[in-house]
Protein backbone atom coordinates (compact mmCIF):
# COMPACT_ATOMS: atom_id res chain seq x y z
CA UNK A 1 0.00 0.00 0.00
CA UNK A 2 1.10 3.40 -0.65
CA UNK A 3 1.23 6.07 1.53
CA UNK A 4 -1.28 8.77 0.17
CA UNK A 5 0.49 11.90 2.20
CA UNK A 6 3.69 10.59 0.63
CA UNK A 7 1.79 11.03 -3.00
CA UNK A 8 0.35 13.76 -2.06
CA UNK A 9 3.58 15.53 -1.57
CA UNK A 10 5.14 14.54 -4.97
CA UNK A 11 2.43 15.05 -6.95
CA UNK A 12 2.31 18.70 -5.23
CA UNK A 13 5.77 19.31 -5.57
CA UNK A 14 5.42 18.18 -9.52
CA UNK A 15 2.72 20.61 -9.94
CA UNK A 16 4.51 23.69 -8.10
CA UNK A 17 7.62 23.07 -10.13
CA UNK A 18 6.08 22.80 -13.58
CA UNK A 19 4.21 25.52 -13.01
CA UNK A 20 7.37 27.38 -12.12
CA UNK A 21 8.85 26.03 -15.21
CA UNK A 22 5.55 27.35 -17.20
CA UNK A 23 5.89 31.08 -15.38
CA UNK A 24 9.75 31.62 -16.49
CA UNK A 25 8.95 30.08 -19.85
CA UNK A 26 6.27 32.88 -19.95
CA UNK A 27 8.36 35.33 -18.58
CA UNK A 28 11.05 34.63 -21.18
CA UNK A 29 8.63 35.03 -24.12
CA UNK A 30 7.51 38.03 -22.85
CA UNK A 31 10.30 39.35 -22.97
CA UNK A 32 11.58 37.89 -26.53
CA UNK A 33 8.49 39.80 -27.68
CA UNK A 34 9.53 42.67 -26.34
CA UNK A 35 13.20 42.26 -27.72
CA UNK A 36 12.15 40.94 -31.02
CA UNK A 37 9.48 43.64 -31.79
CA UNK A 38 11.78 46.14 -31.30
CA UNK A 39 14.18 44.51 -34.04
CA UNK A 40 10.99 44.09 -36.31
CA UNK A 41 10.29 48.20 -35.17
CA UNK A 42 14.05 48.85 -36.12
CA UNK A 43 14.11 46.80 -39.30
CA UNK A 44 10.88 48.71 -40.76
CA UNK A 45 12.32 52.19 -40.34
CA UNK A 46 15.28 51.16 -41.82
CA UNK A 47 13.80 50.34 -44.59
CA UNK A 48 11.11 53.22 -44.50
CA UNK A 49 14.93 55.17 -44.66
CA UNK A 50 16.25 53.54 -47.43
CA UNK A 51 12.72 54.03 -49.50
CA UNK A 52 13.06 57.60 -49.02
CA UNK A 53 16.49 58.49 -49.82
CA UNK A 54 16.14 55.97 -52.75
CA UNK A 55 12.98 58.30 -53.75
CA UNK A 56 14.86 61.16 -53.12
CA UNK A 57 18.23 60.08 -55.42
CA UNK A 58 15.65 58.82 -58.06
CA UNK A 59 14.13 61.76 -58.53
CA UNK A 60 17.27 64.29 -58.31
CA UNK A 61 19.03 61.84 -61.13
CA UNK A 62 15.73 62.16 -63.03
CA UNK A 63 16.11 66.25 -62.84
CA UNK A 64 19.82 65.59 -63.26
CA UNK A 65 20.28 67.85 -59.95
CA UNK A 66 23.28 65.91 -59.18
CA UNK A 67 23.99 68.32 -55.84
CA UNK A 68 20.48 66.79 -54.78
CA UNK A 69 21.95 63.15 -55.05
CA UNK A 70 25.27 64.41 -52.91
CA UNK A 71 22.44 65.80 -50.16
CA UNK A 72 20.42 62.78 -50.70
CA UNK A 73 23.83 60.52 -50.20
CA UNK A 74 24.39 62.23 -46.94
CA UNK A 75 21.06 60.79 -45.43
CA UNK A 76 22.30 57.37 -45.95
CA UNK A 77 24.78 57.96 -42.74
CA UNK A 78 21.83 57.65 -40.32
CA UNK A 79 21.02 54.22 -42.32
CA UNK A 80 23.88 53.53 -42.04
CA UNK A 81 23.77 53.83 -38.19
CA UNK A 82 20.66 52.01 -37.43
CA UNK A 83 22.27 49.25 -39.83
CA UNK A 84 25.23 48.54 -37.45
CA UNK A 85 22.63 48.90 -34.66
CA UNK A 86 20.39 45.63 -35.59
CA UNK A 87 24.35 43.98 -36.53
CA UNK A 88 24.81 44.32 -33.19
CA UNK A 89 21.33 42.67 -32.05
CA UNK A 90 22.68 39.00 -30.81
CA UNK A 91 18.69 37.71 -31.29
CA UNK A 92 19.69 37.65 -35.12
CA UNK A 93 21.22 34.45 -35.85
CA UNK A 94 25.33 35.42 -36.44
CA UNK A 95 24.94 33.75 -40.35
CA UNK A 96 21.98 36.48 -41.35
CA UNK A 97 24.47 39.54 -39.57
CA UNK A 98 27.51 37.60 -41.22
CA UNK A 99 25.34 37.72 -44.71
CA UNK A 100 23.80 41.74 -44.13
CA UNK A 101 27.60 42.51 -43.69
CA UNK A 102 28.76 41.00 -47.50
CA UNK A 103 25.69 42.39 -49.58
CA UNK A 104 24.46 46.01 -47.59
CA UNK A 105 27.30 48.22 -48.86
CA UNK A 106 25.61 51.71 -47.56
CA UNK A 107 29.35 53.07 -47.59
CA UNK A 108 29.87 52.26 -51.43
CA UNK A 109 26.37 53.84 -52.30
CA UNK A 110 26.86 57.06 -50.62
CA UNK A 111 30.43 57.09 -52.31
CA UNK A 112 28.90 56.21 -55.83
CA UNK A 113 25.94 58.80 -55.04
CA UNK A 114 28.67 61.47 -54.84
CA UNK A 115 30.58 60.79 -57.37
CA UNK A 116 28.37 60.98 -60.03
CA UNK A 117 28.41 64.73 -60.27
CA UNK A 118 32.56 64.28 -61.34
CA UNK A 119 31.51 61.07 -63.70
CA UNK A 120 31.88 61.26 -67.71
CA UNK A 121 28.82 59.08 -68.59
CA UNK A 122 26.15 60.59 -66.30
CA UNK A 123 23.81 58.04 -67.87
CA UNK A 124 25.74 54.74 -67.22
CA UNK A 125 26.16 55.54 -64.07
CA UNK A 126 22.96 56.82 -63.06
CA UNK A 127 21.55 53.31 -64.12
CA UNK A 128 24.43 51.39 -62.29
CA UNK A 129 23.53 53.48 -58.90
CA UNK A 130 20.04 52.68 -59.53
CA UNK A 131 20.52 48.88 -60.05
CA UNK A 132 22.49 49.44 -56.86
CA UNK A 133 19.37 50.99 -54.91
CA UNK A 134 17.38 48.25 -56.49
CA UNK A 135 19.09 45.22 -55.32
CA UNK A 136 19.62 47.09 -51.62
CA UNK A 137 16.17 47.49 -51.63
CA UNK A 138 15.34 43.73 -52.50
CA UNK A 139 17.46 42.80 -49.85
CA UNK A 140 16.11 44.83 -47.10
CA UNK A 141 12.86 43.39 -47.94
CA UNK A 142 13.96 40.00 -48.23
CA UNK A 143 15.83 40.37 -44.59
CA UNK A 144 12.72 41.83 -42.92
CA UNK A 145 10.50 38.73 -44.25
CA UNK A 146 13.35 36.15 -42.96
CA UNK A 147 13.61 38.31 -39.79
CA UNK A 148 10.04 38.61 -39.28
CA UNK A 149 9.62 34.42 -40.26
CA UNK A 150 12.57 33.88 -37.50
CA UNK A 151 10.85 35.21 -34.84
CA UNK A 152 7.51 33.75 -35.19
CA UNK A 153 9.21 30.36 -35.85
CA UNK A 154 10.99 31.40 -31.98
CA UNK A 155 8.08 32.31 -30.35
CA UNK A 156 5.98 29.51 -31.95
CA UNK A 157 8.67 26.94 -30.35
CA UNK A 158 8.43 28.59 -26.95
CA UNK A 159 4.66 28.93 -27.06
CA UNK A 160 5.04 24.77 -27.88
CA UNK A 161 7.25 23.91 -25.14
CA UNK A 162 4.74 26.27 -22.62
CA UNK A 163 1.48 24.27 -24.20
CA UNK A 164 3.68 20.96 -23.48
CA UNK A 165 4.49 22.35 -19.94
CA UNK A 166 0.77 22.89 -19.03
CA UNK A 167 -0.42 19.89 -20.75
CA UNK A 168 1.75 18.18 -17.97
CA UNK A 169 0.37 19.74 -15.10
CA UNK A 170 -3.43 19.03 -16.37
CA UNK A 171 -1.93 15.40 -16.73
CA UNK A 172 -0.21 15.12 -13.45
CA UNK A 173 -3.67 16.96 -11.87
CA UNK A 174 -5.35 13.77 -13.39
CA UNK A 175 -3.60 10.95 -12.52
CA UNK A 176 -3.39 12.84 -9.02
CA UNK A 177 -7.34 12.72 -8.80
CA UNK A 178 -7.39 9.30 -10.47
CA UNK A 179 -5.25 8.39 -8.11
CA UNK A 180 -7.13 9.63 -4.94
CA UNK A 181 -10.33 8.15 -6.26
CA UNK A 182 -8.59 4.66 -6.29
CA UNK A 183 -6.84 5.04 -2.99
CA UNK A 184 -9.60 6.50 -1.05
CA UNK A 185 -12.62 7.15 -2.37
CA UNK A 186 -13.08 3.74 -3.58
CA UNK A 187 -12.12 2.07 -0.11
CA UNK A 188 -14.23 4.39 1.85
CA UNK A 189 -17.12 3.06 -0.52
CA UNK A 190 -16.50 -0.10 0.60
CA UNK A 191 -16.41 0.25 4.14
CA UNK A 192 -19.45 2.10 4.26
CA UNK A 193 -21.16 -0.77 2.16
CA UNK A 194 -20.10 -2.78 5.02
CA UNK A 195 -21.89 -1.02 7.65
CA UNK A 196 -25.23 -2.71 6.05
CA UNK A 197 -23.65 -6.23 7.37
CA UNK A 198 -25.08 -6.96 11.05
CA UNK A 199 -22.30 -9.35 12.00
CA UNK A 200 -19.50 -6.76 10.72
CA UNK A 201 -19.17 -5.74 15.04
CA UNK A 202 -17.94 -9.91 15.26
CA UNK A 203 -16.14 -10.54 12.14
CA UNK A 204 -14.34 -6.48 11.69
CA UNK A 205 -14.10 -4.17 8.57
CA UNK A 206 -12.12 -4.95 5.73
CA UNK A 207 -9.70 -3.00 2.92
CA UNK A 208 -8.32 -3.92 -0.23
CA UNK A 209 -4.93 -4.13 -0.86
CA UNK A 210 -5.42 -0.65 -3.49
CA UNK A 211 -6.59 1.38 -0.31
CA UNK A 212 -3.87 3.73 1.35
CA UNK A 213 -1.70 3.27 3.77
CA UNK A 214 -4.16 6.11 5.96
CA UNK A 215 -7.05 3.67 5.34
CA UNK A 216 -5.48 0.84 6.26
CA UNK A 217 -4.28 2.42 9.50
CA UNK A 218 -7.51 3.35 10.48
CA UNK A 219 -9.30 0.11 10.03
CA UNK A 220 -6.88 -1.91 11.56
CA UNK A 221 -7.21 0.39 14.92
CA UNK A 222 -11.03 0.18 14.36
CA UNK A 223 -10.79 -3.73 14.12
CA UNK A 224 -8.22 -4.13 16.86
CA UNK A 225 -10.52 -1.61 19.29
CA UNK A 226 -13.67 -4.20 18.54
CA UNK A 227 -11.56 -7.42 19.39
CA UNK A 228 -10.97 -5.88 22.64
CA UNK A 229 -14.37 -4.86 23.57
CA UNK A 230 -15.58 -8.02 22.72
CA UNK A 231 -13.27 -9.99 24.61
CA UNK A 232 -13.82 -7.82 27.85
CA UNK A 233 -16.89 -9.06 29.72
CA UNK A 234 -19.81 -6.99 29.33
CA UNK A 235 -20.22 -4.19 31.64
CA UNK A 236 -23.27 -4.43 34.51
CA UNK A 237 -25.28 -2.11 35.74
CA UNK A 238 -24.57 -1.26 39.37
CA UNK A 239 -28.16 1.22 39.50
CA UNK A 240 -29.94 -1.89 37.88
CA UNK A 241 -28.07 -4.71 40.41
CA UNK A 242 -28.90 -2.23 43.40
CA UNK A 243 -32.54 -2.61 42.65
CA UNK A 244 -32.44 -6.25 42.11
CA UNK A 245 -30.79 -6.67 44.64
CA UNK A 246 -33.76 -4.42 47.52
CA UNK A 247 -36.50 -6.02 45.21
CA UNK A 248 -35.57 -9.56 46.59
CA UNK A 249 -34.12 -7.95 50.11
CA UNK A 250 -38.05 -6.32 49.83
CA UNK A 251 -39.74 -9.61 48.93
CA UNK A 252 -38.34 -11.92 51.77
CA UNK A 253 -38.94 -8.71 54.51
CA UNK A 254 -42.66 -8.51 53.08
CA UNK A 255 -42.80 -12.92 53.25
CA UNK A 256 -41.17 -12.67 57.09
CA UNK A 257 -43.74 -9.81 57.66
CA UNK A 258 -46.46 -12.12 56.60
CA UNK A 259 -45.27 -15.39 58.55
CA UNK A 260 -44.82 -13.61 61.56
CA UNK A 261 -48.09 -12.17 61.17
CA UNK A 262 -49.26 -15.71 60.55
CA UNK A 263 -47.73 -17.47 63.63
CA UNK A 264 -48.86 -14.95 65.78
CA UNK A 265 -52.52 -14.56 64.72
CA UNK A 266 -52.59 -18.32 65.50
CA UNK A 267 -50.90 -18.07 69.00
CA UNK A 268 -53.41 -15.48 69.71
CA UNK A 269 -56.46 -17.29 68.62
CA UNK A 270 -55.53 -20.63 70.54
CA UNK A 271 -54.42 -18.41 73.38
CA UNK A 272 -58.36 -16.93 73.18
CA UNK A 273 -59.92 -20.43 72.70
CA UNK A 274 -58.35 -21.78 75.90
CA UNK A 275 -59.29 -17.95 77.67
CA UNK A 276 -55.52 -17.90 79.18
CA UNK A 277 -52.43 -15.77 78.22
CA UNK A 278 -54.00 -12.37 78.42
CA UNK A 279 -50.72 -10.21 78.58
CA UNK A 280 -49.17 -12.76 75.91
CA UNK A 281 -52.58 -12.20 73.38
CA UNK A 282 -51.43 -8.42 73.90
CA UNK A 283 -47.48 -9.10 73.22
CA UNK A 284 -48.65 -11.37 70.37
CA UNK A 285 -51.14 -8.30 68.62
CA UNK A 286 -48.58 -5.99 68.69
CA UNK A 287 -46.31 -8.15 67.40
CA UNK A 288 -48.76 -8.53 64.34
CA UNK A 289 -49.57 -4.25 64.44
CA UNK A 290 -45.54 -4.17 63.55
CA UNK A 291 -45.27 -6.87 61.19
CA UNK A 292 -47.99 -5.11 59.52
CA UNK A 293 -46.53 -1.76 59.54
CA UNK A 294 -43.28 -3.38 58.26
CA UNK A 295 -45.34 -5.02 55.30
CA UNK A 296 -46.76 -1.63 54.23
CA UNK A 297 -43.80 0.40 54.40
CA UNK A 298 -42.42 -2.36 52.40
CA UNK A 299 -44.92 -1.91 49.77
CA UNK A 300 -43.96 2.08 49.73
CA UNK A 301 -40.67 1.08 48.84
């Protein structure tokens, strides 16, 4: 039999430390959220950055205002700056910062911006800046998606692991109340379907071996307490002996009463018949005047 406090306690202790587990898990998406919202936050002005100074070079090599492109090229310094800022973001797996490193060449783009003002073929190289801008732009969007995918895919396997995590305490919680139903519940059915059993005083309550070890405890002190009683002799009475005892001390008083009343009513009538014994006829009827008295106050009682 097992002991159902010892149970108890693990399956409490399972419970309190899973749902531990479950409340740092939580607090650790939290703040992932937090962490990788701001990197989705960053990511979107960056490009919202990009999309304007690219509008902004466009439309200065369009008017062939080439000091508008230098200006424009200037504005790609704060990109520049939020780029080394999400570099620096150790949430972004080290191959995709690796990768942004090789292909977003902000420095060469402001450079190239510039220097098309001092170029030869204006043309030529206002198409190879704007292939440039294009395939920047392409990638940016492409990194935000992969970014964006990342972090879902993150918090997806965190929100999995909590699900699993609380999915084992309604489990444990279960097999805890299966378990109680077995141990006790089921027992304590038993024993009261016992009570219906008129010889269960003489023959004792009994368990299955599936009760607890509480249960078993119990009945075997309940059993061992009826073996005793029965084995003591039964308890009397004293009040009711006491009055068994004056009713027969009050039946053979109220019997003498009577024979002495008896004897002496004869004495007295021979003692009249033969006209002698005057003072003894006297002795004799007050004998009989107590032994009366005596028989009524014996009847009082």
């Amino acid at each position: 039999m097992q002991s159902l406090k010892k149970t108890g306690y693990i399956a409490f202790t399972g419970v309190i430390v899973l749902l531990i587990f479950v409340i740092i898990l939580g607090i650790r998406q939290y703040q992932l959220t937090e962490s990788y919202n701001a990197i989705i936050i960053q990511s979107e002005e960056m490009i919202f950055q990009f999309a304007t100074v690219r509008e902004q070079i466009t439309a200065s090599l369009i008017e062939k205002d080439w000091a508008k492109t230098v200006s424009a090229a200037d504005q790609l310094k704060n990109l520049n700056s939020a780029l080394a800022r999400i570099q620096e973001n150790s949430l972004i797996p080290g191959e995709y910062r690796l990768d942004m490193a090789k292909e977003l060449d902000l420095s060469g783009l402001a450079i190239a911006s510039k220097e098309i003002a001092s170029s030869s073929d204006k043309t030529a190289y206002s198409l190879s800046l704007q292939n440039k801008m294009r395939i920047l732009a392409e990638y940016l969007m492409h990194f935000d998606r992969i970014i964006v995918s990342q972090m879902r895919a993150k918090l997806m396997q965190f929100q999995t692991v909590m699900i699993g995590a609380l999915g084992a305490v309604i489990c444990l919680l279960s097999f805890s109340l299966l378990f109680l139903y077995k141990k006790t519940m089921v027992p304590l059915f038993h024993l009261a379907a016992q009570t219906d059993d008129p010889h269960v005083l003489d023959n004792g309550f009994t368990y299955s071996q599936d009760a607890c070890a509480e249960i078993g405890q119990v009945v075997d002190a309940v059993n061992t307490h009826l073996k005793t009683g029965a084995n003591q002799p039964p308890v009397v009475d004293t009040q009711q002996v006491r009055n068994e005892e004056l009713a027969i001390i009050l039946n053979e008083s109220t019997n003498l009463s009577n024979g002495i009343i008896n004897y002496a009513q004869l004495l007295a009538d021979s003692y009249r018949e033969v006209g002698i014994g005057r003072e003894e006829t006297k002795i004799l009827q007050n004998i009989i005047d107590a032994a009366e008295r005596v028989a009524q106050l014996n009847k009082k009682i």
